[in-house]
PDB file of N, CA and C in Angstrom:
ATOM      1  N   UNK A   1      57.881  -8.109  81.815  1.00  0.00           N
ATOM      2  CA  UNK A   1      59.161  -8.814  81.937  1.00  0.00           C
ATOM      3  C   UNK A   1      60.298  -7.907  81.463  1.00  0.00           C
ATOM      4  N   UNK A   2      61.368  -8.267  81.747  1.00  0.00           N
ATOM      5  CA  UNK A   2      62.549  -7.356  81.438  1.00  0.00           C
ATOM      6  C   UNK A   2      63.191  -8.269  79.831  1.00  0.00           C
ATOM      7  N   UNK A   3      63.763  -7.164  79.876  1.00  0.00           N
ATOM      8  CA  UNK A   3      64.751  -7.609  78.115  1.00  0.00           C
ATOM      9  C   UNK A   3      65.531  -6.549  78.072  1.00  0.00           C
ATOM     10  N   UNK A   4      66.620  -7.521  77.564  1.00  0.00           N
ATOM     11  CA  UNK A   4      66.350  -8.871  77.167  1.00  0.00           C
ATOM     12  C   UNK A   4      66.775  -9.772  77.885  1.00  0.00           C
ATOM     13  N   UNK A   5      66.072 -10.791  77.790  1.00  0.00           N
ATOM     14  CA  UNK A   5      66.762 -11.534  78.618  1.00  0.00           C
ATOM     15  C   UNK A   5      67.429 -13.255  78.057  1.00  0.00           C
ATOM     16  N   UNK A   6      68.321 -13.999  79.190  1.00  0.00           N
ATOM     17  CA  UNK A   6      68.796 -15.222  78.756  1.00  0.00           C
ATOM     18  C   UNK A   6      67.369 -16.349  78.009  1.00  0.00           C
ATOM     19  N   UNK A   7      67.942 -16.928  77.434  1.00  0.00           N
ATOM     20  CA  UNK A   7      66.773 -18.207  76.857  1.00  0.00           C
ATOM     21  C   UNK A   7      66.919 -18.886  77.846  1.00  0.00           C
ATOM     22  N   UNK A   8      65.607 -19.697  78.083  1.00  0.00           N
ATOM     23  CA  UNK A   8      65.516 -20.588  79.595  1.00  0.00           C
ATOM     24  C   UNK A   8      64.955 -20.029  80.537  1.00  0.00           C
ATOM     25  N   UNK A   9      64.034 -19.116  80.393  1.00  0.00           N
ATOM     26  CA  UNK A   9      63.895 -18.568  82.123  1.00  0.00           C
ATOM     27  C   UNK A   9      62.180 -18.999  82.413  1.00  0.00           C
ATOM     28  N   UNK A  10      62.230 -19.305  83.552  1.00  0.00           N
ATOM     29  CA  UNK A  10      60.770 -20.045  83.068  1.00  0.00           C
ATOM     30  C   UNK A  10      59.498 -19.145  83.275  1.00  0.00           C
ATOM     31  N   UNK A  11      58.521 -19.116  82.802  1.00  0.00           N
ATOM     32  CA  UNK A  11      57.142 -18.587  82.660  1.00  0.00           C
ATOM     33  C   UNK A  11      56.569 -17.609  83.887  1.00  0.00           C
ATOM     34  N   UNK A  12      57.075 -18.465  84.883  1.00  0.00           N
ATOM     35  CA  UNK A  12      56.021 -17.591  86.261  1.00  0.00           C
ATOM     36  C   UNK A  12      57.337 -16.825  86.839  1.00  0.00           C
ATOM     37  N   UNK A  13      58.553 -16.599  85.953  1.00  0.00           N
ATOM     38  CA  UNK A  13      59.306 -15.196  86.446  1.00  0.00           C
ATOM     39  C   UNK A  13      58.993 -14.128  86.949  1.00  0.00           C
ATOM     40  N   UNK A  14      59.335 -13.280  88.061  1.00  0.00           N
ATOM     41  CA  UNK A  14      58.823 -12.116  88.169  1.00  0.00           C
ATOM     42  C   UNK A  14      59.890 -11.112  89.125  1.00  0.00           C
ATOM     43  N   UNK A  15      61.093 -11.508  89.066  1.00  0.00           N
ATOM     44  CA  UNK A  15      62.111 -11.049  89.915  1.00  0.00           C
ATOM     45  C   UNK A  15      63.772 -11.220  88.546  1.00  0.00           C
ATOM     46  N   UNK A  16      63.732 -10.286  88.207  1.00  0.00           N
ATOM     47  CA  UNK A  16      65.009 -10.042  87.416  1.00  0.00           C
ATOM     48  C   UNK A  16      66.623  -9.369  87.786  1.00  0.00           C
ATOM     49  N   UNK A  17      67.554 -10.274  87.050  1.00  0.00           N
ATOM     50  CA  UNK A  17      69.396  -9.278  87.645  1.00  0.00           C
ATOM     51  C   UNK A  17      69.535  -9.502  86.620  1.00  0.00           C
ATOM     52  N   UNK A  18      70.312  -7.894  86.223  1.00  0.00           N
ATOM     53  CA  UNK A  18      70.726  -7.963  84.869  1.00  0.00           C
ATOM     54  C   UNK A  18      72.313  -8.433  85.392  1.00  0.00           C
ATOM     55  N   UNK A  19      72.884  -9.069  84.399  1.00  0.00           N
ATOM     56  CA  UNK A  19      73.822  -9.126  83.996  1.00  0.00           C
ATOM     57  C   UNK A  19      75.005  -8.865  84.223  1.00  0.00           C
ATOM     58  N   UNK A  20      75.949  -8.419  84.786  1.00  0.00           N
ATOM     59  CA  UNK A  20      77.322  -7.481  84.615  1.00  0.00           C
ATOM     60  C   UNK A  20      78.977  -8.634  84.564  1.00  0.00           C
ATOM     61  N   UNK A  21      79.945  -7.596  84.195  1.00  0.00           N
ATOM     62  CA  UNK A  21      80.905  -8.176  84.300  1.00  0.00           C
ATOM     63  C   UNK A  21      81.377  -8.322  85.654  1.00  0.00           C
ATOM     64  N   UNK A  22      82.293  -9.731  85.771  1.00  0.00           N
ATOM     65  CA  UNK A  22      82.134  -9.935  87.556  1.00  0.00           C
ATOM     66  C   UNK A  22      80.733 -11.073  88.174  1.00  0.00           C
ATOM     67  N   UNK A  23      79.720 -10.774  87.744  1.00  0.00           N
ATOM     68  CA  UNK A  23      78.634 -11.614  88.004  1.00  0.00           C
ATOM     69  C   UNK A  23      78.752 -12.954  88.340  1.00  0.00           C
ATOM     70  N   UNK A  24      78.759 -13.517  89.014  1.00  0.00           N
ATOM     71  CA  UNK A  24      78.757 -15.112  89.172  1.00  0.00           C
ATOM     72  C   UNK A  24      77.212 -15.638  89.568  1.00  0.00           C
ATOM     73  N   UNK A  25      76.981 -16.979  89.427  1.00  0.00           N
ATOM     74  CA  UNK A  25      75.686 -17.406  90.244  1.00  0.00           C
ATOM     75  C   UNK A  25      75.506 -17.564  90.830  1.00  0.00           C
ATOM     76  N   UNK A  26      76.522 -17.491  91.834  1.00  0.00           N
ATOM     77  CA  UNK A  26      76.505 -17.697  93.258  1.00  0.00           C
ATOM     78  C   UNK A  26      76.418 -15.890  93.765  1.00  0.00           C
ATOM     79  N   UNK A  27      76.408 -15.454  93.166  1.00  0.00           N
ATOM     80  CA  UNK A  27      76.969 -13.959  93.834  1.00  0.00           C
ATOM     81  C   UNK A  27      75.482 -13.422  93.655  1.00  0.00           C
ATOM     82  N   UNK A  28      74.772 -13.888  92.222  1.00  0.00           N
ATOM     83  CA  UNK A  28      73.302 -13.237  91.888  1.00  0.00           C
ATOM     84  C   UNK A  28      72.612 -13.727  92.873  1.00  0.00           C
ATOM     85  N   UNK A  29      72.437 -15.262  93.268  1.00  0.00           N
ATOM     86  CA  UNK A  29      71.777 -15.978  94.348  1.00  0.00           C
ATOM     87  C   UNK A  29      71.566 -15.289  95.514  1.00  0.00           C
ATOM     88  N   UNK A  30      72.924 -15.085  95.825  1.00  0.00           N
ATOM     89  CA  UNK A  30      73.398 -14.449  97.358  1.00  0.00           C
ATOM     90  C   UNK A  30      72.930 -12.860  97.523  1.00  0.00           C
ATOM     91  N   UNK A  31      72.945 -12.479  96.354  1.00  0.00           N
ATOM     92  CA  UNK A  31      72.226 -10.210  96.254  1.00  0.00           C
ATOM     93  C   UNK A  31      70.776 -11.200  96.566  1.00  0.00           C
ATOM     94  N   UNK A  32      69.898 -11.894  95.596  1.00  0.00           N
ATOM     95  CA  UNK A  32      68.961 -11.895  95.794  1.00  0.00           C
ATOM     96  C   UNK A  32      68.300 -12.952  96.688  1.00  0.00           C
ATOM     97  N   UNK A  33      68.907 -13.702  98.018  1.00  0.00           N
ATOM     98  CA  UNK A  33      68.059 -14.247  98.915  1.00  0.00           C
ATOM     99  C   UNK A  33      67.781 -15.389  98.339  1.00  0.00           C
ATOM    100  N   UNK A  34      68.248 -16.328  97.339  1.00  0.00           N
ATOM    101  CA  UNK A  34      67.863 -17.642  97.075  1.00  0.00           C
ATOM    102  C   UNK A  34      69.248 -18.432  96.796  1.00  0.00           C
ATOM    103  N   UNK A  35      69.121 -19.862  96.608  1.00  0.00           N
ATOM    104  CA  UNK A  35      70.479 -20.500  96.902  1.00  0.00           C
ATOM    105  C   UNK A  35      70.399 -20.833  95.226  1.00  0.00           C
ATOM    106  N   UNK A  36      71.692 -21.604  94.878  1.00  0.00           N
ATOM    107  CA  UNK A  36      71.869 -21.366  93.471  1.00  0.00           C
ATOM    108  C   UNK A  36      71.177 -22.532  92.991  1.00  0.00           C
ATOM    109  N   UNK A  37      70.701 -23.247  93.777  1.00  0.00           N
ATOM    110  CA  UNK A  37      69.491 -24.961  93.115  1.00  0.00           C
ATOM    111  C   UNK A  37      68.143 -24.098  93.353  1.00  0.00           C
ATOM    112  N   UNK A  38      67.532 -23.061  93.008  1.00  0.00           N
ATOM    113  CA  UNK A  38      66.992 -22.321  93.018  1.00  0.00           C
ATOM    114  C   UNK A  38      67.092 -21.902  91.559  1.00  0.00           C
ATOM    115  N   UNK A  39      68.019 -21.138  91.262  1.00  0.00           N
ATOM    116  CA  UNK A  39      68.679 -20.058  90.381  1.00  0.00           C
ATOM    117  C   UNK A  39      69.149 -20.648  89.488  1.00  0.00           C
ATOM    118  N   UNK A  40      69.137 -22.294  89.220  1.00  0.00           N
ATOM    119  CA  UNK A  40      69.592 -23.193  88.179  1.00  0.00           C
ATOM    120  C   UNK A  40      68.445 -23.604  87.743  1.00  0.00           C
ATOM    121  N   UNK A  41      67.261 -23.856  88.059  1.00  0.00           N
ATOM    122  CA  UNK A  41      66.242 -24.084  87.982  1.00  0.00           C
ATOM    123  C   UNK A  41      64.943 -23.221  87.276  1.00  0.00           C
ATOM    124  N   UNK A  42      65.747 -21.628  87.489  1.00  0.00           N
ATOM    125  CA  UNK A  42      64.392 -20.605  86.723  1.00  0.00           C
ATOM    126  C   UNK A  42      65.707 -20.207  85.729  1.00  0.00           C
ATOM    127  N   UNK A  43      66.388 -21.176  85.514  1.00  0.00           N
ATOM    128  CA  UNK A  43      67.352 -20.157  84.102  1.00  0.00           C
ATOM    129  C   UNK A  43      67.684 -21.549  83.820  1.00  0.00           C
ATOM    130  N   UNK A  44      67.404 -22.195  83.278  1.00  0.00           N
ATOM    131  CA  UNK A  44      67.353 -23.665  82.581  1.00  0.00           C
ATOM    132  C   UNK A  44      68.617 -23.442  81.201  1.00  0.00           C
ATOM    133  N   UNK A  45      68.431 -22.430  80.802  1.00  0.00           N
ATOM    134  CA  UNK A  45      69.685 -22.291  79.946  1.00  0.00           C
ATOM    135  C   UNK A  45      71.510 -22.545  80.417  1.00  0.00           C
ATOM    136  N   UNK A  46      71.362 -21.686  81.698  1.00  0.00           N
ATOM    137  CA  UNK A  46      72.638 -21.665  82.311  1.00  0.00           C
ATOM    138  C   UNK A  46      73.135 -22.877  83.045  1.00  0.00           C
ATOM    139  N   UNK A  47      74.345 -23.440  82.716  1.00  0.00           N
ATOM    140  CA  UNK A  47      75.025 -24.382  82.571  1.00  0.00           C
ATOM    141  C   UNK A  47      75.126 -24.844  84.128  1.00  0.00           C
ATOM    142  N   UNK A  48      75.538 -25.998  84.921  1.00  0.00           N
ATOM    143  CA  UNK A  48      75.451 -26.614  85.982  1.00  0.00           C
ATOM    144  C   UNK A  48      76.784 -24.954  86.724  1.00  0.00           C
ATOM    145  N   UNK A  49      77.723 -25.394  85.756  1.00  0.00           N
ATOM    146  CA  UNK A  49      79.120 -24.519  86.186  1.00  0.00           C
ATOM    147  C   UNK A  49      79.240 -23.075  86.436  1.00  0.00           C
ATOM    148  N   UNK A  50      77.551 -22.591  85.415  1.00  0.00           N
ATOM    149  CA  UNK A  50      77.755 -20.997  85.517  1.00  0.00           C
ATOM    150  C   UNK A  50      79.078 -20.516  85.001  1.00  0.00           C
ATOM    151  N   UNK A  51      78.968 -21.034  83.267  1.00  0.00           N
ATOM    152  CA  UNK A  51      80.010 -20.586  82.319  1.00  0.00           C
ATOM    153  C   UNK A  51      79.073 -19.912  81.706  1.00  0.00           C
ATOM    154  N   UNK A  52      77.844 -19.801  81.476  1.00  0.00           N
ATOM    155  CA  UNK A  52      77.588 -19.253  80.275  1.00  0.00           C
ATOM    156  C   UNK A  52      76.772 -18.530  80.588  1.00  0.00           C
ATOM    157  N   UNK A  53      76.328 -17.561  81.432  1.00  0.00           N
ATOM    158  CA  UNK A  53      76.100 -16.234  82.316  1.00  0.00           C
ATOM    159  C   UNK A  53      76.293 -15.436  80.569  1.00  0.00           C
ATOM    160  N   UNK A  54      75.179 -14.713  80.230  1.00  0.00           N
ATOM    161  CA  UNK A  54      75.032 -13.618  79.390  1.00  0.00           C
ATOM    162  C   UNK A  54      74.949 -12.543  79.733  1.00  0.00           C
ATOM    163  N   UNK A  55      76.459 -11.723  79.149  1.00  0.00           N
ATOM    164  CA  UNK A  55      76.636 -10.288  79.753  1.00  0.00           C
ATOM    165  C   UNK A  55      75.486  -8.990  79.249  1.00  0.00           C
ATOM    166  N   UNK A  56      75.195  -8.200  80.112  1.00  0.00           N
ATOM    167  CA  UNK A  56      73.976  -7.476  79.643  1.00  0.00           C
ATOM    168  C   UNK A  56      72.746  -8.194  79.203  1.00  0.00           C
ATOM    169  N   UNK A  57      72.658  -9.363  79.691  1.00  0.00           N
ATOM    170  CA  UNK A  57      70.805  -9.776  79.340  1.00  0.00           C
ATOM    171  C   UNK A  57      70.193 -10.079  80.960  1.00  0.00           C
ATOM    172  N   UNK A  58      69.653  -9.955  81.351  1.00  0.00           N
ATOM    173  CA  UNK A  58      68.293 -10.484  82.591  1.00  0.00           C
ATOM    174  C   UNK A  58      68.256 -12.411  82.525  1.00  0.00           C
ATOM    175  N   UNK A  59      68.374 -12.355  83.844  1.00  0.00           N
ATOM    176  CA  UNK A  59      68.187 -13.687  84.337  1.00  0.00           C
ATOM    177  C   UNK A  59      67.179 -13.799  85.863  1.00  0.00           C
ATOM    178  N   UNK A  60      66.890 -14.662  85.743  1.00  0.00           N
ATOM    179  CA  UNK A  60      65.600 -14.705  86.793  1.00  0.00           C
ATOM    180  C   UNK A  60      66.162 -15.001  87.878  1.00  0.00           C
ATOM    181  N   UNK A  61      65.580 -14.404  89.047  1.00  0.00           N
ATOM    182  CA  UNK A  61      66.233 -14.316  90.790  1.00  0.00           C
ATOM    183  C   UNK A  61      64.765 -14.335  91.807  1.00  0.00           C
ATOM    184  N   UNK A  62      63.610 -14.884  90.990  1.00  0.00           N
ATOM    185  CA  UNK A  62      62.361 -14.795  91.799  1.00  0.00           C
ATOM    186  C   UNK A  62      61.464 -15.480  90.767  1.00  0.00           C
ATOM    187  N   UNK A  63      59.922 -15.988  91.555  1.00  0.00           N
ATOM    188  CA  UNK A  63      59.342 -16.352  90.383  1.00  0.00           C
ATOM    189  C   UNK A  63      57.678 -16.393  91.397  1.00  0.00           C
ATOM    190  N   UNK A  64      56.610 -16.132  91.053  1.00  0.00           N
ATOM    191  CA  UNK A  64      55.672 -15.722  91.945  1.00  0.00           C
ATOM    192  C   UNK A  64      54.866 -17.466  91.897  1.00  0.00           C
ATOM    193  N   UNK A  65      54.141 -17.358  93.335  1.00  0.00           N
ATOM    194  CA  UNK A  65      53.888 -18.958  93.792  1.00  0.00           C
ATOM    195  C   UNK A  65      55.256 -19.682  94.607  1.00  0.00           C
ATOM    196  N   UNK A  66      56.075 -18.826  94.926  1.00  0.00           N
ATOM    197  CA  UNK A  66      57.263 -19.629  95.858  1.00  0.00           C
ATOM    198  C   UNK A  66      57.273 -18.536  96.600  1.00  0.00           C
ATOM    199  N   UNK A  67      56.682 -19.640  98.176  1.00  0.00           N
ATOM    200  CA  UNK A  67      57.265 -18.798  99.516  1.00  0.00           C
ATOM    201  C   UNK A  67      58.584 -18.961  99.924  1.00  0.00           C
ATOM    202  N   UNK A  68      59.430 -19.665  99.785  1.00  0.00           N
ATOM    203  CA  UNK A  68      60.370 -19.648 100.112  1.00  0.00           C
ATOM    204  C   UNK A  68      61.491 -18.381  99.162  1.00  0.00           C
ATOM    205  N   UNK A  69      61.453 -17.981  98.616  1.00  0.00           N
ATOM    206  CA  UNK A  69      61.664 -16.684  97.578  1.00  0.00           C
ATOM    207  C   UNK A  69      61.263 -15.335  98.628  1.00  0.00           C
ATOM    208  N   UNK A  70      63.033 -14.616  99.009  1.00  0.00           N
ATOM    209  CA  UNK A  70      63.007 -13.683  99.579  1.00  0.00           C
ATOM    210  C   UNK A  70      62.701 -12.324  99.182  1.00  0.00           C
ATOM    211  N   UNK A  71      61.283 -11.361  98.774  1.00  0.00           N
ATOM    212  CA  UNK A  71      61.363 -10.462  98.073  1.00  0.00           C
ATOM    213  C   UNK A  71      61.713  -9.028  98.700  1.00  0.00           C
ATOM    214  N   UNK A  72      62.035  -8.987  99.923  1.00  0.00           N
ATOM    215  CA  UNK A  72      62.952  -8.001 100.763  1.00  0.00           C
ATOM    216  C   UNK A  72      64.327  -7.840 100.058  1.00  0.00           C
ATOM    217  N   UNK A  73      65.254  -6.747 100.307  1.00  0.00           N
ATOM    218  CA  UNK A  73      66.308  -6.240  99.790  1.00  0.00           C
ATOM    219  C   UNK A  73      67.222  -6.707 100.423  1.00  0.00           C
ATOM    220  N   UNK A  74      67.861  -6.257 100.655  1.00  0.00           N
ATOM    221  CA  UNK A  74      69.152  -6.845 101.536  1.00  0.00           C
ATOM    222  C   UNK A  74      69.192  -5.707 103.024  1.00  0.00           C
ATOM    223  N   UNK A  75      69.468  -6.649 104.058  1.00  0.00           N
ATOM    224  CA  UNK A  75      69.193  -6.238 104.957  1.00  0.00           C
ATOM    225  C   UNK A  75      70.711  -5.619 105.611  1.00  0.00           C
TER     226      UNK A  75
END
């Protein structure tokens, strides 16, 4: 797993974005191929609003056992 990362991310993680200034959850969603009721769901910490996005820590963008989870790059 990567570190550090946000509190909340759940167990069968396996797809990590770190952090940066600028970052939104909609913007991490959208780099990584999943929608943000996805991405609210493996980061249980982060707030409905995506106020409280931790700068420089890892948040989860994949999680293994979901086909619907795009693990291709950006096309």
């Amino acid at each position: 797993a990567q570190s550090p990362q946000m509190p909340g991310i759940v167990a069968n993680c396996n797809r990590y974005h770190y952090v940066q200034s600028g970052d939104t959850c909609g913007a991490i969603a959208a780099i990584n191929g999943i929608n943000l009721t996805q991405f609210l769901s493996w980061n249980t910490e982060v707030d409905v609003n995506c106020t409280n996005l931790w700068l420089n820590y890892f948040v989860c963008t994949g999680v293994s056992g979901n086909t619907t989870t795009n693990i291709g790059g950006p096309t």
